[in-house]
C-alpha atoms as a PDB file:
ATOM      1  CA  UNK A   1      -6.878  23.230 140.581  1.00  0.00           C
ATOM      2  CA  UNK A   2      -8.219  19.539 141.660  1.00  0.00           C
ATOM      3  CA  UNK A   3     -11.941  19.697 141.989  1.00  0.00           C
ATOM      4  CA  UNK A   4     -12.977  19.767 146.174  1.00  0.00           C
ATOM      5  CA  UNK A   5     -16.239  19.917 148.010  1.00  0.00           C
ATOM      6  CA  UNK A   6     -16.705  22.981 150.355  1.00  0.00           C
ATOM      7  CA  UNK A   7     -18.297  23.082 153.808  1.00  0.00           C
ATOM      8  CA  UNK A   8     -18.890  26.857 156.057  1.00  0.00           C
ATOM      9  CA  UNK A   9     -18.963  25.723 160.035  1.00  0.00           C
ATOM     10  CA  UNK A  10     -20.440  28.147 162.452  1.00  0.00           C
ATOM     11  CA  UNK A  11     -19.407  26.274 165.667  1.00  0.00           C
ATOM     12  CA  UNK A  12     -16.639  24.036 166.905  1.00  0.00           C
ATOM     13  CA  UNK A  13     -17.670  20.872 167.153  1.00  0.00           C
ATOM     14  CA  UNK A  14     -18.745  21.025 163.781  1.00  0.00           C
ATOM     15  CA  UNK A  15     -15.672  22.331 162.677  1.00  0.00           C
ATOM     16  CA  UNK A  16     -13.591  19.292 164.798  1.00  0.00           C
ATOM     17  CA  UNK A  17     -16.373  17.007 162.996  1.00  0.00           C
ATOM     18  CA  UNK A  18     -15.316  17.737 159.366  1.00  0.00           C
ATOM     19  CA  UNK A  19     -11.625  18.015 160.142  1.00  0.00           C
ATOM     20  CA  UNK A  20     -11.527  14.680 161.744  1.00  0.00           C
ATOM     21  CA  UNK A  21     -13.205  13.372 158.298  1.00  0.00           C
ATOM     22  CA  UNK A  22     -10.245  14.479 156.673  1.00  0.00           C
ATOM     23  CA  UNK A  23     -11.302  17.860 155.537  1.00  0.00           C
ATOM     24  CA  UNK A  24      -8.756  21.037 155.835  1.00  0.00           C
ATOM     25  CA  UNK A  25      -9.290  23.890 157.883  1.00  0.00           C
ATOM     26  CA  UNK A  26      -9.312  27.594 156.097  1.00  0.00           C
ATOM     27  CA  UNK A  27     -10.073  30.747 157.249  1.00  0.00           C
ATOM     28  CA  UNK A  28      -8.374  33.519 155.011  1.00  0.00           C
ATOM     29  CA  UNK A  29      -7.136  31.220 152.724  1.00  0.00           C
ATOM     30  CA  UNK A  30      -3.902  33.566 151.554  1.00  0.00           C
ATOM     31  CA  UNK A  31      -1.772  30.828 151.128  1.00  0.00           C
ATOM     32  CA  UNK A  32      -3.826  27.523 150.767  1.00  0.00           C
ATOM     33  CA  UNK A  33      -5.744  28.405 147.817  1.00  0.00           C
ATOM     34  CA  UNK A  34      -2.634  29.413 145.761  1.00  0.00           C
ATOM     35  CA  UNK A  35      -1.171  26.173 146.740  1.00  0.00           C
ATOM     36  CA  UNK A  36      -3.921  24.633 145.459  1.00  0.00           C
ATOM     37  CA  UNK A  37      -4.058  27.137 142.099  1.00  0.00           C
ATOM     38  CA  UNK A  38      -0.336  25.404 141.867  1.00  0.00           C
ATOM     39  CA  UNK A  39      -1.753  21.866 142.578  1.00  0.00           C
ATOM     40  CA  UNK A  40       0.555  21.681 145.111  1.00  0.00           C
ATOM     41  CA  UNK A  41      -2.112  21.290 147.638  1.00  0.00           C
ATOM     42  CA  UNK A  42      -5.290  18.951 146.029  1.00  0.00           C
ATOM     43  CA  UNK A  43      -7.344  18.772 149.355  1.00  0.00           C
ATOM     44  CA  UNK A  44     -10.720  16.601 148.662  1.00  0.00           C
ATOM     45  CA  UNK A  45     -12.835  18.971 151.021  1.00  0.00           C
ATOM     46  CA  UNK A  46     -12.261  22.145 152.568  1.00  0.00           C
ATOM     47  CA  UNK A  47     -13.578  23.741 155.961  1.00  0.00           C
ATOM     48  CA  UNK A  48     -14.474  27.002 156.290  1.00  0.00           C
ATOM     49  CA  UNK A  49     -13.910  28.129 159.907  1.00  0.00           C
ATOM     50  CA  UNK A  50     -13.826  31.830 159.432  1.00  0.00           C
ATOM     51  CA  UNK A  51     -17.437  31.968 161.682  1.00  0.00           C
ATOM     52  CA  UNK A  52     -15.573  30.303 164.911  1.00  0.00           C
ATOM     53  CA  UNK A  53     -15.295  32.614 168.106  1.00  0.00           C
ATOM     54  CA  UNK A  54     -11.457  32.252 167.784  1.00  0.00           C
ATOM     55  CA  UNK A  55     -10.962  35.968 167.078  1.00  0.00           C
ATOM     56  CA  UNK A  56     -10.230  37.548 170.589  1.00  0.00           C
ATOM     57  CA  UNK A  57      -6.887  39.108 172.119  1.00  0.00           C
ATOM     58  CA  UNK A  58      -7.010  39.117 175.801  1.00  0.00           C
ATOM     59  CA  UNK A  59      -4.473  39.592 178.702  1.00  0.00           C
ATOM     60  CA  UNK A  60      -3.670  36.090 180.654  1.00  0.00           C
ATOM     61  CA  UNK A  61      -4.397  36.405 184.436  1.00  0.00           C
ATOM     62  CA  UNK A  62      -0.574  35.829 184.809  1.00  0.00           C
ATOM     63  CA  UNK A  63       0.175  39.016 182.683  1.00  0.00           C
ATOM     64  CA  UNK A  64       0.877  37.190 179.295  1.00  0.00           C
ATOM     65  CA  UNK A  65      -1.757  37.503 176.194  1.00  0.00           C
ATOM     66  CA  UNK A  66      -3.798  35.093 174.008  1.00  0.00           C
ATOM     67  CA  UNK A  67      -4.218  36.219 170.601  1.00  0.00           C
ATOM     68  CA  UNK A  68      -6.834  33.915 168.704  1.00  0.00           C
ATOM     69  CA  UNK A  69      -5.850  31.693 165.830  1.00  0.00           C
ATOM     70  CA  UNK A  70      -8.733  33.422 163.706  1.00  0.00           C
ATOM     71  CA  UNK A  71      -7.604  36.793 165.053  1.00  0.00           C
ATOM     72  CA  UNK A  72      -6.478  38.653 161.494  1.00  0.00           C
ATOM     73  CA  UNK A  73      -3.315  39.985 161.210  1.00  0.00           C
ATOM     74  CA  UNK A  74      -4.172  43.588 160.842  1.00  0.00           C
ATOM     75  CA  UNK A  75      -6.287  43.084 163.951  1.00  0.00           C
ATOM     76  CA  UNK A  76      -3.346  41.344 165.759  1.00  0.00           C
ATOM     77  CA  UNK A  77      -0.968  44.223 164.869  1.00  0.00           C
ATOM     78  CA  UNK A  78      -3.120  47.397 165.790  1.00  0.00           C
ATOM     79  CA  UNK A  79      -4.321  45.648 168.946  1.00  0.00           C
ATOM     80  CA  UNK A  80      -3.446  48.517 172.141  1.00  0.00           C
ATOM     81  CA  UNK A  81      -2.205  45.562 174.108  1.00  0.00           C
ATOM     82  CA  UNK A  82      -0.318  43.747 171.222  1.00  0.00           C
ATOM     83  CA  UNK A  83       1.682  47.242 170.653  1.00  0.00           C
ATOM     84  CA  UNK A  84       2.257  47.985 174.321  1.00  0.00           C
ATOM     85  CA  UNK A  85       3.131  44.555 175.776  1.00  0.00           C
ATOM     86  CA  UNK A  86       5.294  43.334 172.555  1.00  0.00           C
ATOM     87  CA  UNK A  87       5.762  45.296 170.226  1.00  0.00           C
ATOM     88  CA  UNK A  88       7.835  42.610 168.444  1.00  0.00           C
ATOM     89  CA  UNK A  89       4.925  41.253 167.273  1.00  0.00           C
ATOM     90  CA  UNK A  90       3.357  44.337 165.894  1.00  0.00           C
ATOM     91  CA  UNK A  91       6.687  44.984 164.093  1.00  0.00           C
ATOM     92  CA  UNK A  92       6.606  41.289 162.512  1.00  0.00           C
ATOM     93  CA  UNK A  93       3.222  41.688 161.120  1.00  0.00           C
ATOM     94  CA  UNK A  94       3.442  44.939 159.973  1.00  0.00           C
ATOM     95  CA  UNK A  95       6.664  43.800 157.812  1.00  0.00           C
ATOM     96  CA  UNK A  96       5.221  40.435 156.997  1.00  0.00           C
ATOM     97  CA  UNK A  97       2.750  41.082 153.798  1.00  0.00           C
ATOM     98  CA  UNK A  98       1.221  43.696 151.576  1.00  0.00           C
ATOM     99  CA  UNK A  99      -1.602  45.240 153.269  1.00  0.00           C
ATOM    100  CA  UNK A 100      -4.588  43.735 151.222  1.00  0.00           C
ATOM    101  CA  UNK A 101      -3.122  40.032 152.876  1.00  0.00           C
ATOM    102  CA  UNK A 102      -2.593  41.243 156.129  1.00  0.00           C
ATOM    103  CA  UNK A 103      -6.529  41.962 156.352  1.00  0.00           C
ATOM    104  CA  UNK A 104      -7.141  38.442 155.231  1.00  0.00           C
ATOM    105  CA  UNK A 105      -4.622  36.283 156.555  1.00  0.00           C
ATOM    106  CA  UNK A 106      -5.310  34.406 160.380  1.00  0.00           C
ATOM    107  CA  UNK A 107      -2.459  34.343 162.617  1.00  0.00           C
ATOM    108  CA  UNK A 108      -3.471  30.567 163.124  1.00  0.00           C
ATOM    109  CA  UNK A 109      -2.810  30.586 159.336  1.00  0.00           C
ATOM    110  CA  UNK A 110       0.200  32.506 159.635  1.00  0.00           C
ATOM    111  CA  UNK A 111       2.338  30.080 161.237  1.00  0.00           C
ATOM    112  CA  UNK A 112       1.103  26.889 159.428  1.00  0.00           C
ATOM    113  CA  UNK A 113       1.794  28.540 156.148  1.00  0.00           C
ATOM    114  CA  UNK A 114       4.113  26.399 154.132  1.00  0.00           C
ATOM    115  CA  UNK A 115       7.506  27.060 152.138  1.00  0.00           C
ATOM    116  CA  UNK A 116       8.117  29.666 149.388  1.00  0.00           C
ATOM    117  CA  UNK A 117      10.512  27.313 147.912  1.00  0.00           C
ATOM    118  CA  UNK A 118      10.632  27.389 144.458  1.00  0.00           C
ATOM    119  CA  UNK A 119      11.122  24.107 144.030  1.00  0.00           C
ATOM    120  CA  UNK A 120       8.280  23.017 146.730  1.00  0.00           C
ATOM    121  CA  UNK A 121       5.904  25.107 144.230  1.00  0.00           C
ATOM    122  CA  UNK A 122       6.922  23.820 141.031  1.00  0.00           C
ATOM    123  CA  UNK A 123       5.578  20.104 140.643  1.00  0.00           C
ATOM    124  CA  UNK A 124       8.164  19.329 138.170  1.00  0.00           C
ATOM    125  CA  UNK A 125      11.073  19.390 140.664  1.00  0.00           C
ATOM    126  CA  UNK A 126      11.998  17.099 143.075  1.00  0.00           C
ATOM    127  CA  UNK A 127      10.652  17.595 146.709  1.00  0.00           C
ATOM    128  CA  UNK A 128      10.929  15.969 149.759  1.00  0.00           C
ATOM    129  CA  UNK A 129       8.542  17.924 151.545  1.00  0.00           C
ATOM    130  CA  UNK A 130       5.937  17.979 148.468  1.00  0.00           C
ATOM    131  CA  UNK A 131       6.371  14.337 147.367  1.00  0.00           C
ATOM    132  CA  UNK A 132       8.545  12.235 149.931  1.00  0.00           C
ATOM    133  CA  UNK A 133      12.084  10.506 148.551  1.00  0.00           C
ATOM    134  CA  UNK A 134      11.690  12.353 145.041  1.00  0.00           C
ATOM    135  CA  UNK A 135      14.921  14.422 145.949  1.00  0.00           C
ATOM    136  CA  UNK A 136      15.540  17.846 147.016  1.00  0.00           C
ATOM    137  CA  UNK A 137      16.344  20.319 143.620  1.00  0.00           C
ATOM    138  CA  UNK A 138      17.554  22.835 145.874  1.00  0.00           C
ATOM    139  CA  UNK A 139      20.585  21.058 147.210  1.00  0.00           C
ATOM    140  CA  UNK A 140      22.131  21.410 144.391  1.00  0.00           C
ATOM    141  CA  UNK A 141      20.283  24.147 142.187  1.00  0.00           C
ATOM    142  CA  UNK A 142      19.514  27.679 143.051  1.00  0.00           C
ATOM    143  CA  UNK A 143      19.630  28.068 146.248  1.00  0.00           C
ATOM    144  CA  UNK A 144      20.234  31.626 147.327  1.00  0.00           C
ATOM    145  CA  UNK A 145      17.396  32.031 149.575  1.00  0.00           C
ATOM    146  CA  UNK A 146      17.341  28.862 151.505  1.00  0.00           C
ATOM    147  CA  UNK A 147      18.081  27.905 155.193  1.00  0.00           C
ATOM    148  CA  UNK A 148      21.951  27.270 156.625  1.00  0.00           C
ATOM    149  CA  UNK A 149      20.297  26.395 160.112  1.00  0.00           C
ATOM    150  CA  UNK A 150      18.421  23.145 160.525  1.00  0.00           C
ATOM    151  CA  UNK A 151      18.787  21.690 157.313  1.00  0.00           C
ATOM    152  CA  UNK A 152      19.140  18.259 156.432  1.00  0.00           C
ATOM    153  CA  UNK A 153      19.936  15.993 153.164  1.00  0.00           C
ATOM    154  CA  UNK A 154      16.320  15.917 152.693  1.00  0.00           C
ATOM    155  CA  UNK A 155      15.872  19.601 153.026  1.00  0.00           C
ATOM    156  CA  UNK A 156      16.703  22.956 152.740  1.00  0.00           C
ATOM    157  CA  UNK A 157      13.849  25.537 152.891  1.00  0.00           C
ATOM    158  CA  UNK A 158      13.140  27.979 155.076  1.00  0.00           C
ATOM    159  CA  UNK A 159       9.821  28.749 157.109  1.00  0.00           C
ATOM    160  CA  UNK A 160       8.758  32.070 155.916  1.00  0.00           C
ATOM    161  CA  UNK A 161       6.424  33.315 158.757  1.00  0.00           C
ATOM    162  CA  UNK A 162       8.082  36.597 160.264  1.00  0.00           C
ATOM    163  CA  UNK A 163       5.057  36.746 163.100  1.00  0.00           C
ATOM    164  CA  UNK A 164       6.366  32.801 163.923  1.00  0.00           C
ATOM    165  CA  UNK A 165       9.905  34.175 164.608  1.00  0.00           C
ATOM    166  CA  UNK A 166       8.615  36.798 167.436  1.00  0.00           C
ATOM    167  CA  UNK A 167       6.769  33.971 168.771  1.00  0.00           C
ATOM    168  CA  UNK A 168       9.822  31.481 169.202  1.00  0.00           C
ATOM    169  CA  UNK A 169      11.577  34.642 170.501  1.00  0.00           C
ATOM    170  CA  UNK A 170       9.318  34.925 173.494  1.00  0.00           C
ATOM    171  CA  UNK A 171       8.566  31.054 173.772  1.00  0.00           C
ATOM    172  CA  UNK A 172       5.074  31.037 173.146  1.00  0.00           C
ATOM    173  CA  UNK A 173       2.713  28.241 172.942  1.00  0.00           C
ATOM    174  CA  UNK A 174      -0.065  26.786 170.587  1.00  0.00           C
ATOM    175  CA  UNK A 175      -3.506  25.926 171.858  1.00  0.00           C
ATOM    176  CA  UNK A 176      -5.167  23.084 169.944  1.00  0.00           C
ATOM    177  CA  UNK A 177      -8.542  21.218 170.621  1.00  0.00           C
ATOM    178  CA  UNK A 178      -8.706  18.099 168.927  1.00  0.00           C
ATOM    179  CA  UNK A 179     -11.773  16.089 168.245  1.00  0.00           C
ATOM    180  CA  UNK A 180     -12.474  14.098 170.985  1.00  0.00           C
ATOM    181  CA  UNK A 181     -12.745  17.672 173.279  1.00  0.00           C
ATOM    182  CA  UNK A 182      -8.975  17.455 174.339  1.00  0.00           C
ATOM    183  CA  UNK A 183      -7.267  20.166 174.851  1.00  0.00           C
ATOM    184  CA  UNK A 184      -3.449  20.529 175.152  1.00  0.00           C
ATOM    185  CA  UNK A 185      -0.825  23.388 174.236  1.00  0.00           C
ATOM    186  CA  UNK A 186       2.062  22.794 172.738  1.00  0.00           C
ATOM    187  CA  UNK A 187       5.494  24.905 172.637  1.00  0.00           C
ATOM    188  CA  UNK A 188       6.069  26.849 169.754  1.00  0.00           C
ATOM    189  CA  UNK A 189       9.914  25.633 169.733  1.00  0.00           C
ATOM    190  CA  UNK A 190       8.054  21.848 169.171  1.00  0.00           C
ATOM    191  CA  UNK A 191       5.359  23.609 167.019  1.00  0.00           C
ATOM    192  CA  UNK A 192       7.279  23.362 163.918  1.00  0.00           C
ATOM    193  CA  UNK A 193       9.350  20.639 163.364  1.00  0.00           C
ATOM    194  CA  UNK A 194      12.673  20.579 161.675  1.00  0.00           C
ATOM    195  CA  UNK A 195      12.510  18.728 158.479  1.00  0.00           C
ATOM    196  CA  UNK A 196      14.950  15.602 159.585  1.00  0.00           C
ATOM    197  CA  UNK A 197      14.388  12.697 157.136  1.00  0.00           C
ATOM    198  CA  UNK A 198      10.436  13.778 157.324  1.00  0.00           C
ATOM    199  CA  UNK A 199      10.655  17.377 155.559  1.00  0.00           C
ATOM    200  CA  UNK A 200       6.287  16.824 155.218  1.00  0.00           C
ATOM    201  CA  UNK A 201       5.486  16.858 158.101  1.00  0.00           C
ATOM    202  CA  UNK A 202       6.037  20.695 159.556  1.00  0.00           C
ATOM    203  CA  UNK A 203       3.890  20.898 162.372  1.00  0.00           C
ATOM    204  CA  UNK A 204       3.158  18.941 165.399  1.00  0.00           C
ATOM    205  CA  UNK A 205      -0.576  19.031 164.854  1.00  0.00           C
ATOM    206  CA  UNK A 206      -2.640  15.756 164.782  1.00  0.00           C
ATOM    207  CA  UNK A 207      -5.245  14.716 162.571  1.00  0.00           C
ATOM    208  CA  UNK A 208      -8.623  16.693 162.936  1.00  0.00           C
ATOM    209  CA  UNK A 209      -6.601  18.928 165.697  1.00  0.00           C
ATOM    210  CA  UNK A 210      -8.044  22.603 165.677  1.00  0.00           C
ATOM    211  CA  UNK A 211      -5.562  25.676 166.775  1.00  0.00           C
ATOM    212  CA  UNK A 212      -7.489  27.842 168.961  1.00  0.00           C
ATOM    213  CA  UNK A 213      -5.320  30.163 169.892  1.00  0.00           C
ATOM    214  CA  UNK A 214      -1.593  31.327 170.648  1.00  0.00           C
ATOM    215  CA  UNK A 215      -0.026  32.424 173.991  1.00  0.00           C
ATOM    216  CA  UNK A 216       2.953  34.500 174.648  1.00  0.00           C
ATOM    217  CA  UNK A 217       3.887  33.866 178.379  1.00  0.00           C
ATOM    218  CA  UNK A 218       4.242  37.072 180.688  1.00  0.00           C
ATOM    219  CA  UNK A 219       8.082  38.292 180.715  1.00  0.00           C
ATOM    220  CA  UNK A 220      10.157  40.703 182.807  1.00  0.00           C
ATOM    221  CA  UNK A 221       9.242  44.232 182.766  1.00  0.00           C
ATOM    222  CA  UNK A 222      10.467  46.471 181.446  1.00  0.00           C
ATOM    223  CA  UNK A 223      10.817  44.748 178.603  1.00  0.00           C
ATOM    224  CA  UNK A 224      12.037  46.214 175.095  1.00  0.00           C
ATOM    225  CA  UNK A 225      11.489  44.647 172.491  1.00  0.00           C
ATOM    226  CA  UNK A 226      11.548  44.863 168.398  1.00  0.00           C
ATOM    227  CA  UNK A 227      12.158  43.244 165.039  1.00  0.00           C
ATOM    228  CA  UNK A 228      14.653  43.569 162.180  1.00  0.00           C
ATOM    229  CA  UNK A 229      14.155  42.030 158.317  1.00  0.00           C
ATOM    230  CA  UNK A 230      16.676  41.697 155.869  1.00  0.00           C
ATOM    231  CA  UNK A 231      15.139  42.065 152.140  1.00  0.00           C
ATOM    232  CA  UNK A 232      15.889  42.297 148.929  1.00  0.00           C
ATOM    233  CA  UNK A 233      13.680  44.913 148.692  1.00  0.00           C
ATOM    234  CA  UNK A 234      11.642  46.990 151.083  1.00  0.00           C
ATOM    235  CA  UNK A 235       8.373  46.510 149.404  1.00  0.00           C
ATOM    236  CA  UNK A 236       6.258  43.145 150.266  1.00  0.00           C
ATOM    237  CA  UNK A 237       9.216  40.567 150.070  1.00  0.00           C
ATOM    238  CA  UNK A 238      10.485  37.329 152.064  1.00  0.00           C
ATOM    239  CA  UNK A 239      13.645  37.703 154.934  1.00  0.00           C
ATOM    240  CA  UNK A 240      17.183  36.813 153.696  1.00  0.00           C
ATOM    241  CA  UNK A 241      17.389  37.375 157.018  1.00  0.00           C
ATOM    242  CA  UNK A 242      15.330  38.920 160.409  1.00  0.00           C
ATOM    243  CA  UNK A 243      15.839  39.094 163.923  1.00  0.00           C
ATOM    244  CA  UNK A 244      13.342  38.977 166.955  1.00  0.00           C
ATOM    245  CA  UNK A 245      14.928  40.513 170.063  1.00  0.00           C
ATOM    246  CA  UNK A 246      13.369  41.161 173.650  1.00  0.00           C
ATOM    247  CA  UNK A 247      15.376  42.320 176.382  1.00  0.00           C
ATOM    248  CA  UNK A 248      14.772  42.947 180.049  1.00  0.00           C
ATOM    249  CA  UNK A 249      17.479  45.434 181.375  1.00  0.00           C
ATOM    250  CA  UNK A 250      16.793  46.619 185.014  1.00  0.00           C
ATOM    251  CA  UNK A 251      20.288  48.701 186.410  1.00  0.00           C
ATOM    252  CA  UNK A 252      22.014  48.931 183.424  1.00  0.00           C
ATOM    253  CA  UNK A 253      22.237  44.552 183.640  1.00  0.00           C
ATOM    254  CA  UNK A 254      20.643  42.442 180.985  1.00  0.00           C
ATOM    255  CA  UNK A 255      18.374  39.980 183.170  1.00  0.00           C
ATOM    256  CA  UNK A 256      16.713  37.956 180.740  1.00  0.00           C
ATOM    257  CA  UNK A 257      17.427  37.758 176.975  1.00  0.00           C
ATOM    258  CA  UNK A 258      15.269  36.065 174.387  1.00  0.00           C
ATOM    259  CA  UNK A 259      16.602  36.350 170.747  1.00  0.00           C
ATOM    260  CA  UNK A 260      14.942  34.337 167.463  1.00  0.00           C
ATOM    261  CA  UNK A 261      16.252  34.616 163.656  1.00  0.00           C
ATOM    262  CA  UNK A 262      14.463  33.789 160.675  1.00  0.00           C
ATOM    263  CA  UNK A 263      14.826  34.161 156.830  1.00  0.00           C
ATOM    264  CA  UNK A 264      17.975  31.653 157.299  1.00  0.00           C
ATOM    265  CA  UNK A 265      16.251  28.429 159.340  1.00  0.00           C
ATOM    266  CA  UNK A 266      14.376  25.341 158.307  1.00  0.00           C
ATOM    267  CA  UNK A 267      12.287  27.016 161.286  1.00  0.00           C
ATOM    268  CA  UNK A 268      12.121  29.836 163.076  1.00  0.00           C
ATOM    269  CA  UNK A 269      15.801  29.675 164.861  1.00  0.00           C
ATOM    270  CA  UNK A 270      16.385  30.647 168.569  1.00  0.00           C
ATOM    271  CA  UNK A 271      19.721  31.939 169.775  1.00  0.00           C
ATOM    272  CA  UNK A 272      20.069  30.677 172.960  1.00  0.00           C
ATOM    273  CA  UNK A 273      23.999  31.085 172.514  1.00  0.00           C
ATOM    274  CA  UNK A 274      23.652  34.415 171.985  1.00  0.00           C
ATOM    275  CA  UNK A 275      20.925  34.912 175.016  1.00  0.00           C
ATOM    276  CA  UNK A 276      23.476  33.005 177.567  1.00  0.00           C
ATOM    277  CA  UNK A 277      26.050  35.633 176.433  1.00  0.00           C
ATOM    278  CA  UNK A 278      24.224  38.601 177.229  1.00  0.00           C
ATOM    279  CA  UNK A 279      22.122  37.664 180.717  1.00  0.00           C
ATOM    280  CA  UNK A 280      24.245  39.010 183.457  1.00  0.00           C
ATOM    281  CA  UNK A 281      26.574  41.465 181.046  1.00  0.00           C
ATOM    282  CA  UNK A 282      26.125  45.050 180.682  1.00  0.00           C
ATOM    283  CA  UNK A 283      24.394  46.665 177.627  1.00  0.00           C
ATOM    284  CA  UNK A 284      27.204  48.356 175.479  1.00  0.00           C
ATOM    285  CA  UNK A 285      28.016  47.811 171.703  1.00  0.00           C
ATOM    286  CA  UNK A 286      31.354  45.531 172.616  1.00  0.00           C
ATOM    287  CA  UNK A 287      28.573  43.164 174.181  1.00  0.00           C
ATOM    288  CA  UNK A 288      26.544  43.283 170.849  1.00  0.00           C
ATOM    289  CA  UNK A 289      29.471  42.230 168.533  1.00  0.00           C
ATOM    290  CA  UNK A 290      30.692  39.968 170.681  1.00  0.00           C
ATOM    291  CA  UNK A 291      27.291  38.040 171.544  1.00  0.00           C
ATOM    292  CA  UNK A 292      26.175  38.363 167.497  1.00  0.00           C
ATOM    293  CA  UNK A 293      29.247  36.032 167.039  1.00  0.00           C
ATOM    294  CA  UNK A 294      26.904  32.752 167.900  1.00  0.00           C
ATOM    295  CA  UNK A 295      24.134  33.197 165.908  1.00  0.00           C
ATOM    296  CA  UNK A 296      25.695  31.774 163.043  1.00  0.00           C
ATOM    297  CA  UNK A 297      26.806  28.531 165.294  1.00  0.00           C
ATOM    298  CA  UNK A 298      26.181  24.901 163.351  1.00  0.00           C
ATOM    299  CA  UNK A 299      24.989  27.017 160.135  1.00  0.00           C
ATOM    300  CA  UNK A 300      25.967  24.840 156.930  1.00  0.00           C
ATOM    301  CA  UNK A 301      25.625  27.237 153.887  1.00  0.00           C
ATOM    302  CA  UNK A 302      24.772  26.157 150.362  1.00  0.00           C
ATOM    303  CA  UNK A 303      26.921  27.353 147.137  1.00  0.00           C
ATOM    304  CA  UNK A 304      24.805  30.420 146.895  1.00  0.00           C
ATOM    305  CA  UNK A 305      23.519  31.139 150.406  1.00  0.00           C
ATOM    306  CA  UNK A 306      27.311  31.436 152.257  1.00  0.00           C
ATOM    307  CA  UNK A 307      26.526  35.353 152.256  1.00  0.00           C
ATOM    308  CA  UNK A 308      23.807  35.097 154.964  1.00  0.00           C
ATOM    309  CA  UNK A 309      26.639  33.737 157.567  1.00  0.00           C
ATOM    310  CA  UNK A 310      27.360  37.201 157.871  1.00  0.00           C
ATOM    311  CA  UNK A 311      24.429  38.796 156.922  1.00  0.00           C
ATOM    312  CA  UNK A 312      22.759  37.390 159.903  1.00  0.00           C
ATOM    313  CA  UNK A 313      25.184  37.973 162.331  1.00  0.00           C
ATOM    314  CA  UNK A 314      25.166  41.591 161.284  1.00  0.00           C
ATOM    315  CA  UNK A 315      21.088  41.104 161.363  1.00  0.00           C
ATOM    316  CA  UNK A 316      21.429  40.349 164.905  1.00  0.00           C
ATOM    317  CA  UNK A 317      23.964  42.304 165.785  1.00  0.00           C
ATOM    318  CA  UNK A 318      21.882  46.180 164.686  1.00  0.00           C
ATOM    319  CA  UNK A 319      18.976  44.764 166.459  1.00  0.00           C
ATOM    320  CA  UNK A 320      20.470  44.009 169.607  1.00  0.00           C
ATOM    321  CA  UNK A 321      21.531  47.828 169.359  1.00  0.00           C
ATOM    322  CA  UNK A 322      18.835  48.987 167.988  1.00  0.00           C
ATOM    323  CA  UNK A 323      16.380  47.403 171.277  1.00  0.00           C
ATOM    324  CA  UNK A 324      19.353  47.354 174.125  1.00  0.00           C
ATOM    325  CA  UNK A 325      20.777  50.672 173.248  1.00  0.00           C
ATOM    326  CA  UNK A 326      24.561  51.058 173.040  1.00  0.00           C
ATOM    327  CA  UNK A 327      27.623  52.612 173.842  1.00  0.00           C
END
């Protein structure tokens, strides 16, 4: 580890003050600090926001809900309202770490957690997104776990945030405050950014820029929602693949679809293929294999990653049954 000064903040402006200095926000820390452990991360000076007021979930006055971007995870997930209103969200955080991180880890830190590439965390191997034009190792070496949606020649890895693929599901959006008082929101389908010829830079944030909170808009009720991951194992382990489904059925009639995958995109992938297939259509099992044909459109698997093709349509396919019903 590269040697850092450290600064606690117990208000905003003070935070926005340090960050726009150059130092990097932390709050739970689950995933910078073994970066930095790694060296993959050698930040000069980091900023302890854990004190900030940021830790709230409340109910939009449109019907939606705000979860704060220091809001932990276990708080997010056992949350009445989180449970009742989208219970996607529950379900991703619940599957998303072992218990002892989901009591640390922010949801703001959640979805600007970086790669579990191998090669990203090994600084002997060339990485676009760790050191930009050294190469990309997992092109062409083990690459089993890695994205077929998104990818580019500079980059293959997946975003491994389950909670960020119910968000992109329900097209949420980011609140930031950046240093000069601004404050804008952002979508969370621009949120994270696709790694193009610029795999480093993952998330539309600007310099100093503070997340404040997330939003997930107010949908259709009912609305039914859940989500599916794929594993290797069932203990704590990262998607091969996952699905995020919500579904608004009113009459037997699917009025509004929203459908997200993970585990197999350089982001968190929405299915809007798959969504325009079911709005208007009865729910029934022929719909669900039929519809689960598209979310594989565009993928480009590696030699070792052509199983999740399948695998995901499958994924999506059981969870469109498993939240829509069947028969």
């Amino acid at each position: 580890m590269h040697p850092f000064s450290f600064t606690k903040v117990s208000d905003t402006r003070e935070a926005l003050n340090a960050g726009q200095r150059g130092g990097r926000y932390i709050a739970g820390g689950t995933t910078l600090v073994d970066l930095m452990r790694e060296t993959v991360e050698r930040p000069d000076t980091l900023v302890d926001i854990s004190d900030l007021p940021l830790r709230d979930v409340t109910v939009t006055e449109r019907g939606g809900l705000r979860i704060g971007a220091l809001v932990r995870m276990a708080e997010a997930a056992a949350h009445p309202k989180v449970r009742t209103l989208y219970p996607v969200v529950f379900q991703a955080l619940e599957l998303s770490a072992s218990a002892q991180l989901r009591n640390m880890a922010t949801i703001g830190g959640n979805i600007m957690q970086r790669t579990r590439c191998t090669y990203f965390r090994d600084v002997s191997a060339a990485c676009n997104k760790r050191e930009p034009g050294s190469g990309c190792a997992a092109r062409e070496g083990f690459n089993r776990t890695h994205a077929i949606l998104g990818t580019s020649e500079s980059c293959v890895a997946t975003h491994p945030s389950d909670v960020a693929v119910a968000f992109a599901a329900l097209e949420a959006r980011v609140h930031l405050l950046s240093p000069d008082g601004t404050e804008r929101t952002v979508a969370f389908a621009d949120f994270l950014l696709r790694p193009g010829n610029t795999p480093n830079r993952e998330q539309a944030v600007r310099k100093g820029e503070l997340i404040t909170a997330v939003e997930i808009p107010a949908l259709p009720r009912p609305l039914k929602s859940g989500y599916l991951k794929v594993r290797d194992r069932q203990s704590y382990e990262f998607a091969l693949t996952s699905a995020a489904v919500a579904l608004h059925i009113r009459g037997g009639v699917i009025r509004e679809a929203k459908v997200a995958v993970g585990g197999v995109g350089t982001v968190p992938w929405k299915l809007p293929a798959v969504e325009h297939r079911l709005i208007g259509e009865r729910a029934s099992d022929a719909l669900w294999a039929e519809a689960s044909k598209a979310a594989a459109e565009g993928a480009r698997p590696l030699q070792h990653n052509g199983f999740k093709v399948e695998l995901l349509q499958r994924t999506v396919e059981r969870q469109l049954r498993i939240v829509g019903g069947g028969k």
